[in-house]
Protein backbone atom coordinates (compact mmCIF):
# COMPACT_ATOMS: atom_id res chain seq x y z
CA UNK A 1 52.60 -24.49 -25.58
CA UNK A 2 50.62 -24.09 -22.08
CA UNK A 3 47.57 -26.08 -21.56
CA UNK A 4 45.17 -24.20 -20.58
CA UNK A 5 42.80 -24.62 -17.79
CA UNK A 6 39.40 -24.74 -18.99
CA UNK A 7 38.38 -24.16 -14.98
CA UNK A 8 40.17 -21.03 -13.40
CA UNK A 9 40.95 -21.50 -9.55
CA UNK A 10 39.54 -18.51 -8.42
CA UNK A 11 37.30 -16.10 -10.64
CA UNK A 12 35.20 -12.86 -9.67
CA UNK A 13 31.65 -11.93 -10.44
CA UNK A 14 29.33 -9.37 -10.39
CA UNK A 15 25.83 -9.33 -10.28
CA UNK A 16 23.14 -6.86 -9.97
CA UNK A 17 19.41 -7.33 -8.47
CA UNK A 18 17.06 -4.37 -9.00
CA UNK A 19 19.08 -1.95 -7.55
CA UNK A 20 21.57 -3.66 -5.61
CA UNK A 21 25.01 -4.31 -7.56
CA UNK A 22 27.66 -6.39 -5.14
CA UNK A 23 30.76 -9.19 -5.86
CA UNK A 24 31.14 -12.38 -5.15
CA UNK A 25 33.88 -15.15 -5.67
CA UNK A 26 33.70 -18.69 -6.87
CA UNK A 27 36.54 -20.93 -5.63
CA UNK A 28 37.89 -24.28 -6.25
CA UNK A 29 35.12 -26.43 -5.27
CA UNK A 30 32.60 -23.94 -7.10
CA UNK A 31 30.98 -22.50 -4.51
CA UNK A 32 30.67 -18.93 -2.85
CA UNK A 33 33.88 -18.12 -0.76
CA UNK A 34 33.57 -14.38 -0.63
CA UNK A 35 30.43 -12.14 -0.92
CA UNK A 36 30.53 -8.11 -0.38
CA UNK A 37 27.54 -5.97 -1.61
CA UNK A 38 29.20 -2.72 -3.47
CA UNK A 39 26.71 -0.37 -1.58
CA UNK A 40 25.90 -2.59 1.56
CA UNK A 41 26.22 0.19 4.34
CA UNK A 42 28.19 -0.98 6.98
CA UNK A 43 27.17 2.05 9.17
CA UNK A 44 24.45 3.61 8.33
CA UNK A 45 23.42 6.49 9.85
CA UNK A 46 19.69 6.55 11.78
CA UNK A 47 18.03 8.67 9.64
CA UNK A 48 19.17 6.21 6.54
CA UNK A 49 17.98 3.22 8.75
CA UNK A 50 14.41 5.51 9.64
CA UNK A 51 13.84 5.74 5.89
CA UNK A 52 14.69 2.44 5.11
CA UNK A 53 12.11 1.21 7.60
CA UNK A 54 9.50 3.41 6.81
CA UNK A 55 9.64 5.59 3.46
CA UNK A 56 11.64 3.54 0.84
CA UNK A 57 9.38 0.78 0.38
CA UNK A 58 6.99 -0.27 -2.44
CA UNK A 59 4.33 2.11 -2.91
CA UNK A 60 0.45 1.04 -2.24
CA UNK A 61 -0.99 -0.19 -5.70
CA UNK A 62 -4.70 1.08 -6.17
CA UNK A 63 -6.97 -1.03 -8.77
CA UNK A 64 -7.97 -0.02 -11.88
CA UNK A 65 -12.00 0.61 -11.04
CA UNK A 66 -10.73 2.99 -7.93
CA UNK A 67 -8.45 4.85 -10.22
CA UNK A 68 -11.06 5.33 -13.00
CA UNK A 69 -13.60 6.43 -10.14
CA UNK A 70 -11.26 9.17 -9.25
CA UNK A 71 -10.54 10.10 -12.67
CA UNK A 72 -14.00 10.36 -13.27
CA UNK A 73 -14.77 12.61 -10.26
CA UNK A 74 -11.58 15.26 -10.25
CA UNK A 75 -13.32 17.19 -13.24
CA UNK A 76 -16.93 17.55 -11.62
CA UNK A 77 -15.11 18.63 -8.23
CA UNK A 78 -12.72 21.32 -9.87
CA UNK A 79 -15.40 22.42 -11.96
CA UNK A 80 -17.77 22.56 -8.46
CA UNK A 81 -14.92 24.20 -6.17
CA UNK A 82 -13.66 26.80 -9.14
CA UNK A 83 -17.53 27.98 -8.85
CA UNK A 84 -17.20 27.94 -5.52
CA UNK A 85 -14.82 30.45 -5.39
CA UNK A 86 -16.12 32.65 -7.89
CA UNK A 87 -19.47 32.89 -5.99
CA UNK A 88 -17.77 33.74 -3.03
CA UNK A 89 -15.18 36.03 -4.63
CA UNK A 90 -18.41 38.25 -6.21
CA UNK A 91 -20.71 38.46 -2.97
């Protein structure tokens, strides 16, 4: 019977980080030898690289007391401009 090597020479993982999934390997002395993001774009095209600096990034957080202000004041305005309109509509 084989022994078996309880430490493989080479080995291959995978990891994934939000929404980035990539490869890397582990060699003999245990560290990093190879590292390739799956969808790492090599050449992206401007308007990917536009977006990227400008429109895919975390959106502005607004607080809880602004967000129950506004909730509290869509009603009265809707109600106010849906008047609006009927007045104007009948004159």
């Amino acid at each position: 019977m084989q022994p078996v090597d309880p430490k493989p020479n080479k080995r291959e993982l995978t990891y994934q980080v939000g929404w980035k999934k990539g490869r890397m390997e582990i060699g003999k002395n245990g560290k990093v030898t190879n590292h390739r993001p799956d969808n790492a774009p090599s050449n992206a095209s401007a308007l990917v690289r536009f977006m990227e600096r400008t429109a895919w990034k975390p959106a502005f957080r607004i607080t809880d007391s602004i967000m129950i202000a506004i909730l509290w004041s869509v009603p009265p305005v809707a109600f106010f401009l849906t008047w609006l309109l009927v007045y104007y509509l009948g004159i």
